[in-house]
C-alpha atoms as a PDB file:
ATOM      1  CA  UNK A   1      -7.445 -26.875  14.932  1.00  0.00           C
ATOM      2  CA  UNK A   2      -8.246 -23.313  15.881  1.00  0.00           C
ATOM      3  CA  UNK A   3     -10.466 -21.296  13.474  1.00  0.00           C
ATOM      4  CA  UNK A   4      -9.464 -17.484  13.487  1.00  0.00           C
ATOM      5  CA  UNK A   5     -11.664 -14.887  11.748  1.00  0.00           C
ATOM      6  CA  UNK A   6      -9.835 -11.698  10.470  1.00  0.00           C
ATOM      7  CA  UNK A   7     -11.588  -9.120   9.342  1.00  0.00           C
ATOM      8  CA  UNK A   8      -9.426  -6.379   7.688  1.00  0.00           C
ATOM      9  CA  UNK A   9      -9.901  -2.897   5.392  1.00  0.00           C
ATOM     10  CA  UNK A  10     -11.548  -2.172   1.829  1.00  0.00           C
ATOM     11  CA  UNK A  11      -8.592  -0.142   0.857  1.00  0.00           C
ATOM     12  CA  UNK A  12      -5.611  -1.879  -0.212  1.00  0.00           C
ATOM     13  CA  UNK A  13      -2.955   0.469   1.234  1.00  0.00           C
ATOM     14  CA  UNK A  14      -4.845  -0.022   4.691  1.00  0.00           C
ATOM     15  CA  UNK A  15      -5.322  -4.044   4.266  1.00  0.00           C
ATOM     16  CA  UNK A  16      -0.886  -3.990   3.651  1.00  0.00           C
ATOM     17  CA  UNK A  17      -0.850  -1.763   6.859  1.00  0.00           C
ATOM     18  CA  UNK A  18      -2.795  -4.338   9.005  1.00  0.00           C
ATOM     19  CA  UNK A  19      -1.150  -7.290   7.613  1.00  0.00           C
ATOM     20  CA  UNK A  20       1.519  -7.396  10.391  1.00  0.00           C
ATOM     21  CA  UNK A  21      -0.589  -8.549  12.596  1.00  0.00           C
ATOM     22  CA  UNK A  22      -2.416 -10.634  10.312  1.00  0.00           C
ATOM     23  CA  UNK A  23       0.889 -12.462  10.064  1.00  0.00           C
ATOM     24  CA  UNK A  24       1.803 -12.051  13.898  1.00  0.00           C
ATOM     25  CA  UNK A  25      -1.051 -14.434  14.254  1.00  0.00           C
ATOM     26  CA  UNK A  26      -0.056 -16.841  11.422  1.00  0.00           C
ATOM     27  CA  UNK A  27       3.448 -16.981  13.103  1.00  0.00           C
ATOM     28  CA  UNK A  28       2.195 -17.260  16.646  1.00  0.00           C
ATOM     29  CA  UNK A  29      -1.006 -19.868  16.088  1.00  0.00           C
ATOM     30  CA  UNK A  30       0.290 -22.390  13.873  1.00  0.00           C
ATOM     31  CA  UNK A  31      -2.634 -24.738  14.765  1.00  0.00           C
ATOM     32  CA  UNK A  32      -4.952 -22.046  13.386  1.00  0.00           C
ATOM     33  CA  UNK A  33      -7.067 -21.919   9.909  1.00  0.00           C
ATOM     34  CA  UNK A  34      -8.002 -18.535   8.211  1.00  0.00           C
ATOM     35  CA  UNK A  35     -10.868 -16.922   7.399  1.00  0.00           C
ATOM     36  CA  UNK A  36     -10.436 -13.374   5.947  1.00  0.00           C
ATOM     37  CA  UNK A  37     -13.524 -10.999   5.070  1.00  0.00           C
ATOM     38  CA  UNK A  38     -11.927  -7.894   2.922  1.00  0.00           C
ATOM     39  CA  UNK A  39     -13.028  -5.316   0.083  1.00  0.00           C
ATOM     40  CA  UNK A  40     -13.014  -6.905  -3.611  1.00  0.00           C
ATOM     41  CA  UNK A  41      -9.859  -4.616  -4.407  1.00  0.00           C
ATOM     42  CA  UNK A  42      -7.614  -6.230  -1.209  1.00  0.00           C
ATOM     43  CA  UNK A  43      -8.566  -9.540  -1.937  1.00  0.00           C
ATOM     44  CA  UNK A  44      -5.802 -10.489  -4.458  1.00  0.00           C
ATOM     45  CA  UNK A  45      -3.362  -9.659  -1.408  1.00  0.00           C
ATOM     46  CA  UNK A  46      -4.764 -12.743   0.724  1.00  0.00           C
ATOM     47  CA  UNK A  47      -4.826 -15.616  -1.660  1.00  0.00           C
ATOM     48  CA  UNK A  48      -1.483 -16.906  -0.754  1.00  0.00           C
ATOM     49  CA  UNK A  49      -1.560 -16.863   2.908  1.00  0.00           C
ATOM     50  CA  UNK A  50      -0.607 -19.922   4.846  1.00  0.00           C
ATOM     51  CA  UNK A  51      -3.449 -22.037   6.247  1.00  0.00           C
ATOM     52  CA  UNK A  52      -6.164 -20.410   4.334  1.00  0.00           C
ATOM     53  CA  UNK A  53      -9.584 -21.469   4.667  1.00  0.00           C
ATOM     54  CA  UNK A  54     -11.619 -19.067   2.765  1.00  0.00           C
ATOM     55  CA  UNK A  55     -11.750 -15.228   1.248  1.00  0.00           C
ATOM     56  CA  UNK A  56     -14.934 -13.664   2.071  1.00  0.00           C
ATOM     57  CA  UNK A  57     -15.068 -10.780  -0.405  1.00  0.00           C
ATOM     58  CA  UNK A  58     -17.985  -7.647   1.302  1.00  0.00           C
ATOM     59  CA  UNK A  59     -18.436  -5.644  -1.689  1.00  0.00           C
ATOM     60  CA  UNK A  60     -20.282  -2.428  -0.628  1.00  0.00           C
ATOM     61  CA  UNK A  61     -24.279  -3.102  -0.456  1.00  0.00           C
ATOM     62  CA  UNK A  62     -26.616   0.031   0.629  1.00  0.00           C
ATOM     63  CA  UNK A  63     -27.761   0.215   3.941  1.00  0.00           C
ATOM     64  CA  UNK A  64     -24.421  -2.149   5.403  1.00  0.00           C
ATOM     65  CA  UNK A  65     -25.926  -5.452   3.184  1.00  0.00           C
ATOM     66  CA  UNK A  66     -22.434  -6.527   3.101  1.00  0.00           C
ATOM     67  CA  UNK A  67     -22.016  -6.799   6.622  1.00  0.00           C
ATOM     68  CA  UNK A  68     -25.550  -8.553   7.344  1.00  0.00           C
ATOM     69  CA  UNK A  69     -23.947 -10.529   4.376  1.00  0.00           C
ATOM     70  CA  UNK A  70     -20.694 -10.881   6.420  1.00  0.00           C
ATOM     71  CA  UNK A  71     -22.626 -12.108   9.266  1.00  0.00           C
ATOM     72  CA  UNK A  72     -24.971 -14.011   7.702  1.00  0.00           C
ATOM     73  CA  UNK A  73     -22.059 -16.354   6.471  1.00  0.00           C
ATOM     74  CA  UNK A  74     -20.130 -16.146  10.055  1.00  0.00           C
ATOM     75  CA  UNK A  75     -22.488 -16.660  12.957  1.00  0.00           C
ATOM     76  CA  UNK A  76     -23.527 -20.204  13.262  1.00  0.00           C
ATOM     77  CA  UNK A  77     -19.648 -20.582  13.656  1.00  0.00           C
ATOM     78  CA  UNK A  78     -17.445 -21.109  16.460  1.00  0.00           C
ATOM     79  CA  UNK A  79     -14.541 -18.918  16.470  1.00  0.00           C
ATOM     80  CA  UNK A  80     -11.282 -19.283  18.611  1.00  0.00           C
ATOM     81  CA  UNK A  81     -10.683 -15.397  18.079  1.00  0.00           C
ATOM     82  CA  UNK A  82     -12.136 -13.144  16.195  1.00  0.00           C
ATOM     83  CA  UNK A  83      -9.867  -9.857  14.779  1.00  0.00           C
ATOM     84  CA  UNK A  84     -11.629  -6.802  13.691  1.00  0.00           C
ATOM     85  CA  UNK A  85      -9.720  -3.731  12.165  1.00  0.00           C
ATOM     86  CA  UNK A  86     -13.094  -1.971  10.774  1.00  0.00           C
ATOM     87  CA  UNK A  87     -14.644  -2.428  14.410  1.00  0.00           C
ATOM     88  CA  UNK A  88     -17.708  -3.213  13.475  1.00  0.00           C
ATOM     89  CA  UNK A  89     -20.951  -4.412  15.301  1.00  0.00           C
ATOM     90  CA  UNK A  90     -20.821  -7.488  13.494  1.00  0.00           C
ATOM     91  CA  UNK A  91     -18.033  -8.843  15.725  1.00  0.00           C
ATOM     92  CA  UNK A  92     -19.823  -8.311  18.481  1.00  0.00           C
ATOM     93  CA  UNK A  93     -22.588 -10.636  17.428  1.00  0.00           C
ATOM     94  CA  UNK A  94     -19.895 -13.693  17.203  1.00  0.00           C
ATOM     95  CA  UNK A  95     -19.917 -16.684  19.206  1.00  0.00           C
ATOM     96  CA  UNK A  96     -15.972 -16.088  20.190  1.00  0.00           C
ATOM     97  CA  UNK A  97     -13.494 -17.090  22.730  1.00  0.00           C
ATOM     98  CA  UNK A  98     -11.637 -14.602  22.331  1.00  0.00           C
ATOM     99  CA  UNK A  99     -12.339 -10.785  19.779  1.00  0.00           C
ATOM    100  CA  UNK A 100      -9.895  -8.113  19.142  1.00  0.00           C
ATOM    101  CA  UNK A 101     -11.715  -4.846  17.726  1.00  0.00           C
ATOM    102  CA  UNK A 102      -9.872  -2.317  16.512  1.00  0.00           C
ATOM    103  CA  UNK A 103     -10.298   0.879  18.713  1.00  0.00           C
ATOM    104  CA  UNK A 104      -8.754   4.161  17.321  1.00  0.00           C
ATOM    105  CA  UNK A 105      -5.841   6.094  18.819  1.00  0.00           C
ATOM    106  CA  UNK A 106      -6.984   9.425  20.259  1.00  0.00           C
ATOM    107  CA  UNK A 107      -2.786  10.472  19.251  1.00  0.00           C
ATOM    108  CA  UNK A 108      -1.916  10.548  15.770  1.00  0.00           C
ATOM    109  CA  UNK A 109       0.162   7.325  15.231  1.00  0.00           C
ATOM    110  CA  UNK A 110       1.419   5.373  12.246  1.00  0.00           C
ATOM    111  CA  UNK A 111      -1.510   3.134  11.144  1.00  0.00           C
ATOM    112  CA  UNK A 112       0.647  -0.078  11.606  1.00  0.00           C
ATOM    113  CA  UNK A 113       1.535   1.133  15.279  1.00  0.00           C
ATOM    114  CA  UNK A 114      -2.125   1.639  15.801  1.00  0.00           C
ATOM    115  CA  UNK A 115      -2.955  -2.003  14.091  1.00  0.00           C
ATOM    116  CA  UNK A 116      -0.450  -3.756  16.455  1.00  0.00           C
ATOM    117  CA  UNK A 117      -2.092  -2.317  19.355  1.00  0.00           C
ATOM    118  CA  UNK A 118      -5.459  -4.747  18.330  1.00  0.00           C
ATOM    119  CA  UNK A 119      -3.369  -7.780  19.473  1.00  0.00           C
ATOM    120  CA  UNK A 120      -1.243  -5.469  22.578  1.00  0.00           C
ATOM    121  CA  UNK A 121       1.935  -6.335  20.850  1.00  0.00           C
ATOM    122  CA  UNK A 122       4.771  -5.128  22.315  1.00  0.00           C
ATOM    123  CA  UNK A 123       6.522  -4.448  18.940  1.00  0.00           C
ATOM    124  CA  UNK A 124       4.773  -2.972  15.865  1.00  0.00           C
ATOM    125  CA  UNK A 125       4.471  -5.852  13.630  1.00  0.00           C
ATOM    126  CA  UNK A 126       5.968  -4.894  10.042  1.00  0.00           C
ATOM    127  CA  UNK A 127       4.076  -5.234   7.375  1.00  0.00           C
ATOM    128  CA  UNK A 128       4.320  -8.074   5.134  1.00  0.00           C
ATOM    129  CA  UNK A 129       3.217  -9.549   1.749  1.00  0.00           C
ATOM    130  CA  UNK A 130       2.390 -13.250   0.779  1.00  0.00           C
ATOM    131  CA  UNK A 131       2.892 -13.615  -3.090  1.00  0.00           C
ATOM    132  CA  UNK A 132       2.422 -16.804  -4.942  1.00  0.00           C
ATOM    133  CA  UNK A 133       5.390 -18.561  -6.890  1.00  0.00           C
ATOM    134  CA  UNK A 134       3.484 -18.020 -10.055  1.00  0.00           C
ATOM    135  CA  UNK A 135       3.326 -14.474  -9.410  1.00  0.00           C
ATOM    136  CA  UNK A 136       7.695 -14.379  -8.701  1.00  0.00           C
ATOM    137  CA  UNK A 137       7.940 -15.981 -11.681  1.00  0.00           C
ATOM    138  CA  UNK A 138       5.780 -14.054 -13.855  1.00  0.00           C
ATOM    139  CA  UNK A 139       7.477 -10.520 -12.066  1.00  0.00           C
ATOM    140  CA  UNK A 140      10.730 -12.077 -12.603  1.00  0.00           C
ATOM    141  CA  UNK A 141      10.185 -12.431 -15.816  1.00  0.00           C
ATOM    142  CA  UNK A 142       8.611  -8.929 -16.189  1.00  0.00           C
ATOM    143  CA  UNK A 143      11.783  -7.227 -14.290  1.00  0.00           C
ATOM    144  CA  UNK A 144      15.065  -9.105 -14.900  1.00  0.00           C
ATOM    145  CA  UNK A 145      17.607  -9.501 -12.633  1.00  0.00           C
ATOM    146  CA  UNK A 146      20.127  -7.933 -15.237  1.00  0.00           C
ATOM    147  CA  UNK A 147      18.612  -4.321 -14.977  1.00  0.00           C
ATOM    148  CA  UNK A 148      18.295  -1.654 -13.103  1.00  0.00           C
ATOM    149  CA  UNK A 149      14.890  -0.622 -12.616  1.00  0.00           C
ATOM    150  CA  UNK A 150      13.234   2.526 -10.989  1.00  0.00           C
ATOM    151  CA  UNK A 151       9.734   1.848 -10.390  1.00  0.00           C
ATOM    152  CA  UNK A 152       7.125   4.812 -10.266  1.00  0.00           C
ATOM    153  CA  UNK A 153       3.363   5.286  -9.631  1.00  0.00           C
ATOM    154  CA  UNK A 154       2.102   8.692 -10.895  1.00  0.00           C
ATOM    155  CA  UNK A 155      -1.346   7.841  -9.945  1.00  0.00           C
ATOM    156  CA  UNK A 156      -3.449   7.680  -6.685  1.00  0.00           C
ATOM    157  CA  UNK A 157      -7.502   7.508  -5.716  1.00  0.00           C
ATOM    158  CA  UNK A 158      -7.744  11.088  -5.676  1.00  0.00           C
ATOM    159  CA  UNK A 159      -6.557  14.038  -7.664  1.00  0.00           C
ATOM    160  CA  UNK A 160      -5.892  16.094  -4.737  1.00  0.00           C
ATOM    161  CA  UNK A 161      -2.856  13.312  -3.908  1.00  0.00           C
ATOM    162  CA  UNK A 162      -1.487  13.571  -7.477  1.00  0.00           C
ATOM    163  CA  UNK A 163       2.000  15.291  -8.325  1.00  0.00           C
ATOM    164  CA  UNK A 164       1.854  16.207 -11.864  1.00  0.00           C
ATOM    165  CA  UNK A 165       2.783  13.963 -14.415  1.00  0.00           C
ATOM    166  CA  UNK A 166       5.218  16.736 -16.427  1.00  0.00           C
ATOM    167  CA  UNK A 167       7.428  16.692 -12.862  1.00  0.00           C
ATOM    168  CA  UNK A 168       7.465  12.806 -12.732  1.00  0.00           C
ATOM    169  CA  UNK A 169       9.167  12.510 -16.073  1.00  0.00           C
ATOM    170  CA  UNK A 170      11.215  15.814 -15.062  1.00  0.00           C
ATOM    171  CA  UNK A 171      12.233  13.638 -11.982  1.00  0.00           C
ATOM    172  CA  UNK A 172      12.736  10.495 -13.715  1.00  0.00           C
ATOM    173  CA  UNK A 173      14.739  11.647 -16.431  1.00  0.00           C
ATOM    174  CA  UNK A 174      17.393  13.357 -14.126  1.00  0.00           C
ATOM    175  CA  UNK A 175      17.853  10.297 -12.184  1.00  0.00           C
ATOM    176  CA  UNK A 176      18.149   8.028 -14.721  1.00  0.00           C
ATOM    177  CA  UNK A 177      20.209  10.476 -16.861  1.00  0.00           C
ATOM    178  CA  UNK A 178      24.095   9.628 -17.836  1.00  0.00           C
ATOM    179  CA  UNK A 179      25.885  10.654 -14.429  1.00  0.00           C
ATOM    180  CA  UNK A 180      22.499  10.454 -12.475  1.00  0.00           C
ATOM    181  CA  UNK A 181      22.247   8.030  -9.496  1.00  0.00           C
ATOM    182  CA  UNK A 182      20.593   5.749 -11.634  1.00  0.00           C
ATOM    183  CA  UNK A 183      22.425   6.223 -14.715  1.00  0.00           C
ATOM    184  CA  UNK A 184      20.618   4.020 -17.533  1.00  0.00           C
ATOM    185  CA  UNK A 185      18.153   2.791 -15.713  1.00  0.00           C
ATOM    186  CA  UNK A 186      15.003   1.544 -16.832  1.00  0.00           C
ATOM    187  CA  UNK A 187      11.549   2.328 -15.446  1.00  0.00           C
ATOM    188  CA  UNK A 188       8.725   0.231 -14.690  1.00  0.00           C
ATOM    189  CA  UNK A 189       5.495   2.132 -14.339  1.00  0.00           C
ATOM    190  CA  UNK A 190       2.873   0.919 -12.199  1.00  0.00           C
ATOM    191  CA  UNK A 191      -0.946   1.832 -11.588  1.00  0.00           C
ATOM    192  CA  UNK A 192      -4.526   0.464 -11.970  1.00  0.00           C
ATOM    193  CA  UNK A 193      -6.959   0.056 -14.942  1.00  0.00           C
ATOM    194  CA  UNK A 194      -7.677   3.739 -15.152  1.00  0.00           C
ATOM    195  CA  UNK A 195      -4.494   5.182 -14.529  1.00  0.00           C
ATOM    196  CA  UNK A 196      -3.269   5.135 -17.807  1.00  0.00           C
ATOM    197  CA  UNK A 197      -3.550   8.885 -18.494  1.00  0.00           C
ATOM    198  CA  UNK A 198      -1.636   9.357 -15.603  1.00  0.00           C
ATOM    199  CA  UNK A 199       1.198   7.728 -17.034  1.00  0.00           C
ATOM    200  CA  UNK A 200       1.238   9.706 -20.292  1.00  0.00           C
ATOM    201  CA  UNK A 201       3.741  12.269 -19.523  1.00  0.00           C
ATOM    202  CA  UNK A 202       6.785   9.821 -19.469  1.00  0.00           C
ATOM    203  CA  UNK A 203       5.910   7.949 -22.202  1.00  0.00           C
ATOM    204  CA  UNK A 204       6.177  12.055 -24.061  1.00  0.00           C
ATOM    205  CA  UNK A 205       9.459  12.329 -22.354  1.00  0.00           C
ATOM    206  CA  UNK A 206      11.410   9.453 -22.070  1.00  0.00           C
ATOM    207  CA  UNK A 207      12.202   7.039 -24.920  1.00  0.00           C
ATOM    208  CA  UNK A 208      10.125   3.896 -25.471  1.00  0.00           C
ATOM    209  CA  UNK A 209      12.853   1.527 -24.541  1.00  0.00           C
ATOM    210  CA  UNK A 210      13.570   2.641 -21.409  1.00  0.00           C
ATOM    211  CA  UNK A 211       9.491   2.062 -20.105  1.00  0.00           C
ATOM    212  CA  UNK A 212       7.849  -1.152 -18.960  1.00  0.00           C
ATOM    213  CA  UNK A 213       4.394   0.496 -18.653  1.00  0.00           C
ATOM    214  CA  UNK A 214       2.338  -2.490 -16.083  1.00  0.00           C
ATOM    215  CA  UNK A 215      -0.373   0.147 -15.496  1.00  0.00           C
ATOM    216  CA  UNK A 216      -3.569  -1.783 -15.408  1.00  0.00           C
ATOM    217  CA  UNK A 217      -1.879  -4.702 -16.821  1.00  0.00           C
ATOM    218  CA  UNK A 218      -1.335  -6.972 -13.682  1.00  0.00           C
ATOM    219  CA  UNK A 219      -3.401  -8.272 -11.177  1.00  0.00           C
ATOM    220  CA  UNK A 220      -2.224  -7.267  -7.193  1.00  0.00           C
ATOM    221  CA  UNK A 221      -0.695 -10.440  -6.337  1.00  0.00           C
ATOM    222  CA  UNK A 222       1.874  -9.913  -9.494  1.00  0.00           C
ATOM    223  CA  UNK A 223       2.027  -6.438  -8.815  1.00  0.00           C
ATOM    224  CA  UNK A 224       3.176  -7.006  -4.819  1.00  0.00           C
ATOM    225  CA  UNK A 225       5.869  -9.632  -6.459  1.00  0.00           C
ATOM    226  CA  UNK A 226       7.080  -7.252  -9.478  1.00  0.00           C
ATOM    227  CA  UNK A 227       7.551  -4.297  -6.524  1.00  0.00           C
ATOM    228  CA  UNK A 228       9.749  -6.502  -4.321  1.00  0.00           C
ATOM    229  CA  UNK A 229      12.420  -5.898  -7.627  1.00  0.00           C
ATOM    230  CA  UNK A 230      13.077  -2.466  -7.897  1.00  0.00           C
ATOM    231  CA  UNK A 231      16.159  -0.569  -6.703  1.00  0.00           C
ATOM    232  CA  UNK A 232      13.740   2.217  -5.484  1.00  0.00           C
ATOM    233  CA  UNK A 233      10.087   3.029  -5.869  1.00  0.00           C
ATOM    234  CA  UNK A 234       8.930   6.467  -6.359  1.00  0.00           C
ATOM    235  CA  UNK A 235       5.170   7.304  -6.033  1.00  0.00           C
ATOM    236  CA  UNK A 236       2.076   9.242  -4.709  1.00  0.00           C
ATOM    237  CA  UNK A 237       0.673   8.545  -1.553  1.00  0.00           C
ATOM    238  CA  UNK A 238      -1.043   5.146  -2.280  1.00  0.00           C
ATOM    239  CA  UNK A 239      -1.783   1.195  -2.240  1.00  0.00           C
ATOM    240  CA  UNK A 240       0.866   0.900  -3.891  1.00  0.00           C
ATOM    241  CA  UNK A 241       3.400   2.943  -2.115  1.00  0.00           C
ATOM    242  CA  UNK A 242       2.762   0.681   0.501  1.00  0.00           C
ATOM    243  CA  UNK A 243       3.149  -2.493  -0.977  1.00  0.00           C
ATOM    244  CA  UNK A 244       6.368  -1.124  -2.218  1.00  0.00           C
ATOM    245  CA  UNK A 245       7.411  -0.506   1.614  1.00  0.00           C
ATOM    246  CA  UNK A 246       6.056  -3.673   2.925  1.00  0.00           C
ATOM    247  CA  UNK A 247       8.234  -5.237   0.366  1.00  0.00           C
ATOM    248  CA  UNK A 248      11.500  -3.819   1.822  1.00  0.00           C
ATOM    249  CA  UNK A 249      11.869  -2.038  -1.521  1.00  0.00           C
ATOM    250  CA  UNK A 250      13.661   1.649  -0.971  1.00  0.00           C
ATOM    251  CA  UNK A 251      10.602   3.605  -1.058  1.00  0.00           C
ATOM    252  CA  UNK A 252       9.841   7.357  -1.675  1.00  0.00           C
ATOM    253  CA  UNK A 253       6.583   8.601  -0.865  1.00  0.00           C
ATOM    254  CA  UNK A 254       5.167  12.119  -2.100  1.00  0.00           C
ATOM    255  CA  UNK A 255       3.243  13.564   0.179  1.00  0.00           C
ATOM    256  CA  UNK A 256       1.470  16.651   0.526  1.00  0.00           C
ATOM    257  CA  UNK A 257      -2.202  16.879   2.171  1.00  0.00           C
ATOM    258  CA  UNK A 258      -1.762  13.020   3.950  1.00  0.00           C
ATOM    259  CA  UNK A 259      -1.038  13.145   7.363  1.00  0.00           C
ATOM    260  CA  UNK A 260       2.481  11.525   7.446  1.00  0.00           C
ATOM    261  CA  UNK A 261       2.352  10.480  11.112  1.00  0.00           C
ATOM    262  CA  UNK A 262      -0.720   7.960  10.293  1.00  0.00           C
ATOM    263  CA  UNK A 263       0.016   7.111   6.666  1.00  0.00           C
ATOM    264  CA  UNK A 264       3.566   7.503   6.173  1.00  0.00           C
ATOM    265  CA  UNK A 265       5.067   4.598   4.543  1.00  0.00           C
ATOM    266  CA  UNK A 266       6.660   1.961   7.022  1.00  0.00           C
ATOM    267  CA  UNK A 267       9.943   0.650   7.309  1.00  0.00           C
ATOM    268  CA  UNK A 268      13.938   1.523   7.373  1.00  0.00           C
ATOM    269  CA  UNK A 269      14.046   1.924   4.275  1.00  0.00           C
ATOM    270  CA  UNK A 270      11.462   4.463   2.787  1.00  0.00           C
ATOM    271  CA  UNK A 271      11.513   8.123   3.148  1.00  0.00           C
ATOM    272  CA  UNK A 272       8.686  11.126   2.631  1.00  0.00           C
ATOM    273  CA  UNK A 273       9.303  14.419   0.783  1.00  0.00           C
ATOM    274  CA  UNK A 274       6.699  17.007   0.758  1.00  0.00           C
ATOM    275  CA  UNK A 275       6.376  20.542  -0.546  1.00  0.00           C
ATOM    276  CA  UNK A 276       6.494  23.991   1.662  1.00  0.00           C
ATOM    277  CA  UNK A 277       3.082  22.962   3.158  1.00  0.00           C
ATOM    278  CA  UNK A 278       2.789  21.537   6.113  1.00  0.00           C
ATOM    279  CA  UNK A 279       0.122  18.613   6.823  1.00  0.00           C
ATOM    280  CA  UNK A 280      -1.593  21.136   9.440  1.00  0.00           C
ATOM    281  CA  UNK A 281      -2.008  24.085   7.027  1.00  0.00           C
ATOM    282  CA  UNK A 282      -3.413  22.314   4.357  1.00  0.00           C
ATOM    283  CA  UNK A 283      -5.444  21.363   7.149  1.00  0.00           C
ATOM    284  CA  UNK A 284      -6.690  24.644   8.324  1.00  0.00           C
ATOM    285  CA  UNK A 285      -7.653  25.459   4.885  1.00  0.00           C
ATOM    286  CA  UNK A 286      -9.546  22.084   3.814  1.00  0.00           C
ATOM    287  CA  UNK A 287     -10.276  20.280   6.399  1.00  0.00           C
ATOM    288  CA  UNK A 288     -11.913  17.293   5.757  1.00  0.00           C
ATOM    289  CA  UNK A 289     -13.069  18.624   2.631  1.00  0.00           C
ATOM    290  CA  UNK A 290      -9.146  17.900   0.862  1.00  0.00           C
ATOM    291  CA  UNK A 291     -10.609  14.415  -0.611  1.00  0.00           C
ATOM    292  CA  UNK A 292     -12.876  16.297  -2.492  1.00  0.00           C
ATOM    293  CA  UNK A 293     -10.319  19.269  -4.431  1.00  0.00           C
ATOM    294  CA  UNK A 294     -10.285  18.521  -7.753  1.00  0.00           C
ATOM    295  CA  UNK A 295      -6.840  19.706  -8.261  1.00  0.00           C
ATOM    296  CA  UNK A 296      -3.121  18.791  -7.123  1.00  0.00           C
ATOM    297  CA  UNK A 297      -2.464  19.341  -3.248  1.00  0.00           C
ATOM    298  CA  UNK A 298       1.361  18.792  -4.221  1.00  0.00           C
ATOM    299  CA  UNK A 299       1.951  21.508  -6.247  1.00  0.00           C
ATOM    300  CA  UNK A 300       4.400  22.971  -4.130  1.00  0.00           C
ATOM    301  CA  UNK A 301       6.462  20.074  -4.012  1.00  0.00           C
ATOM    302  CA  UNK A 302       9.187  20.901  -6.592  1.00  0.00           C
ATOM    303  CA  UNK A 303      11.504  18.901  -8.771  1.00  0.00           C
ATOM    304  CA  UNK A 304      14.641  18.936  -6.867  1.00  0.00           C
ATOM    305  CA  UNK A 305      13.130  18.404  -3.476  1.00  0.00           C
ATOM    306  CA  UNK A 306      11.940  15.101  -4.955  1.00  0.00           C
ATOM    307  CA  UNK A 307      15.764  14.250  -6.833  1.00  0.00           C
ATOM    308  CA  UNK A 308      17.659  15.119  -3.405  1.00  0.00           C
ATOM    309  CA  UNK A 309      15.158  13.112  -1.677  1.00  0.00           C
ATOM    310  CA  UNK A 310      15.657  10.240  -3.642  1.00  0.00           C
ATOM    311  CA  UNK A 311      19.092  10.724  -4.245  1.00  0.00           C
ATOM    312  CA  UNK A 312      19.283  10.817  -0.357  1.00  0.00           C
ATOM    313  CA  UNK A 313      17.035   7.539  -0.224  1.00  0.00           C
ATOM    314  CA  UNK A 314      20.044   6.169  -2.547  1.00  0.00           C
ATOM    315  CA  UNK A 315      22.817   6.517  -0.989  1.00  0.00           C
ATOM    316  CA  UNK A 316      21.051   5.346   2.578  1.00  0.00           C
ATOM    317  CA  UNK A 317      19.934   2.034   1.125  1.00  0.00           C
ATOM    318  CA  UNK A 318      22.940   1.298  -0.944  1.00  0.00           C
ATOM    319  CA  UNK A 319      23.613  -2.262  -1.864  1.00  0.00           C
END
């Protein structure tokens, strides 16, 4: 039995990048047990992968504790390969036949082309998501089969990544409008624990029937089943807009100060719309200083770009 030790990202948009190749390796080994060391937030994303040995959760410590933690736990065992996306020191320090660290492209490349590049695969390896039968049920459940449902997130880690709520519910309520390409439709919103504000806005606009507000209300594992449901997903750059990708959902992702060609969402069937501004000017102006504006980076980004970009999104991914 080969013992593999994959050590992936804090964020969970960046751990549902790197899982292609996380699953590259449970397709390819299948004599091999897992050991994955992740941020608290990710970990809900790993508990149903096959031949699981162990979640090692690093929650942040001052001065890097959590990876003398990491290693603490790790080095008196003998690894067949070690896999390192944060390329850290600690994987140097591993009794390994054989480590993979991530090095970073000096060309701006989608993250998942960039992750496949750890294990020199030929192909970028999509994205994927492992989701436990309780959690299809409960989603299921959550999301019938007998509607139509439009799924949005209006929330993100940062303000700066945020299109106002007022043009989410502007957007929403076109779409799903008599006539619209979602006519009747019913929309499930979707966000963390302290997202609710963000949500506010459609709950003023649209009536209370016609929401299934999940914000804060599911853990990831349900939330990575309920997105595999929707006819489209709609949201900010996020986590969750790429779960929604990863689960071969029609995805829209609204982007504004994110450089698309590294976090664009992944797959045939999502799309990005973005205001006037162009990923360079906003750029020029902020540098790496954009993660700290306290105000909307997506203001330019109007209604109608978003409803003929989804509208667009429609008719390419029609069932």
């Amino acid at each position: 039995m080969e013992r593999v030790l994959f050590i992936t990202s804090t964020r969970i948009g960046d751990a549902v990048i790197n899982s292609g190749i996380l699953n590259h390796l449970v397709e390819t080994r299948p004599n091999a047990r897992f050991i994955i060391a992740c941020g608290p937030l990710a970990e809900p994303l790993f508990r149903a992968l096959p031949r699981l040995d162990e979640i090692i959760v690093m929650a942040k410590k001052k001065r890097g504790g959590h990876w003398i933690d990491l290693w603490t736990r790790t080095v008196a065992k003998r690894w067949d390969l070690v896999v390192d996306i944060r390329g850290s020191a600690t994987s140097y320090v591993l009794w390994t036949k054989k480590r993979r660290i991530h090095q970073r492209s000096s060309t701006p490349i989608n993250k998942v082309v960039e992750a496949s590049q750890i294990l020199r695969l030929e192909k970028p390896a999509d994205p994927v998501l492992w989701v436990s039968d309780e959690a299809r049920n409960k989603a299921a459940e959550l999301l019938p089969d007998n509607e139509t449902w439009l799924a949005v997130c209006p929330s993100a880690s940062a303000p700066y990544k945020v299109w106002p709520g007022e043009r989410f519910a502007e957007l929403v309520k076109r779409l799903t409008a008599q006539g619209g390409p979602l006519s009747g439709a019913k929309i499930a919103i979707f966000g963390g624990p302290g997202d609710k504000a963000a949500a506010e806005p459609l709950h003023a606009a649209l009536p209370a029937e016609q929401l299934l507000d999940l914000t804060g209300a599911l853990d990831l594992d349900t939330v990575a089943a309920a997105l595999h449901r929707p006819r489209v997903y709609i949201g900010n750059d996020s986590g969750l807009m790429h779960i929604a990708a990863a689960a071969g959902t029609p995805t829209l992702g609204l982007m504004g100060p994110t450089d698309t060609r590294l976090y664009g969402p992944w797959g045939d069937k999502t799309a990005v719309v973005r205001g006037e501004t162009s990923f360079e000017e906003h750029y020029a102006r902020f540098k790496d200083e954009r993660r700290f504006q306290k105000e909307s980076l997506l203001l330019d980004l109007s209604v109608e770009a978003a409803y003929e970009a989804t509208k667009t999104l429609l008719e390419r991914t029609s069932r």
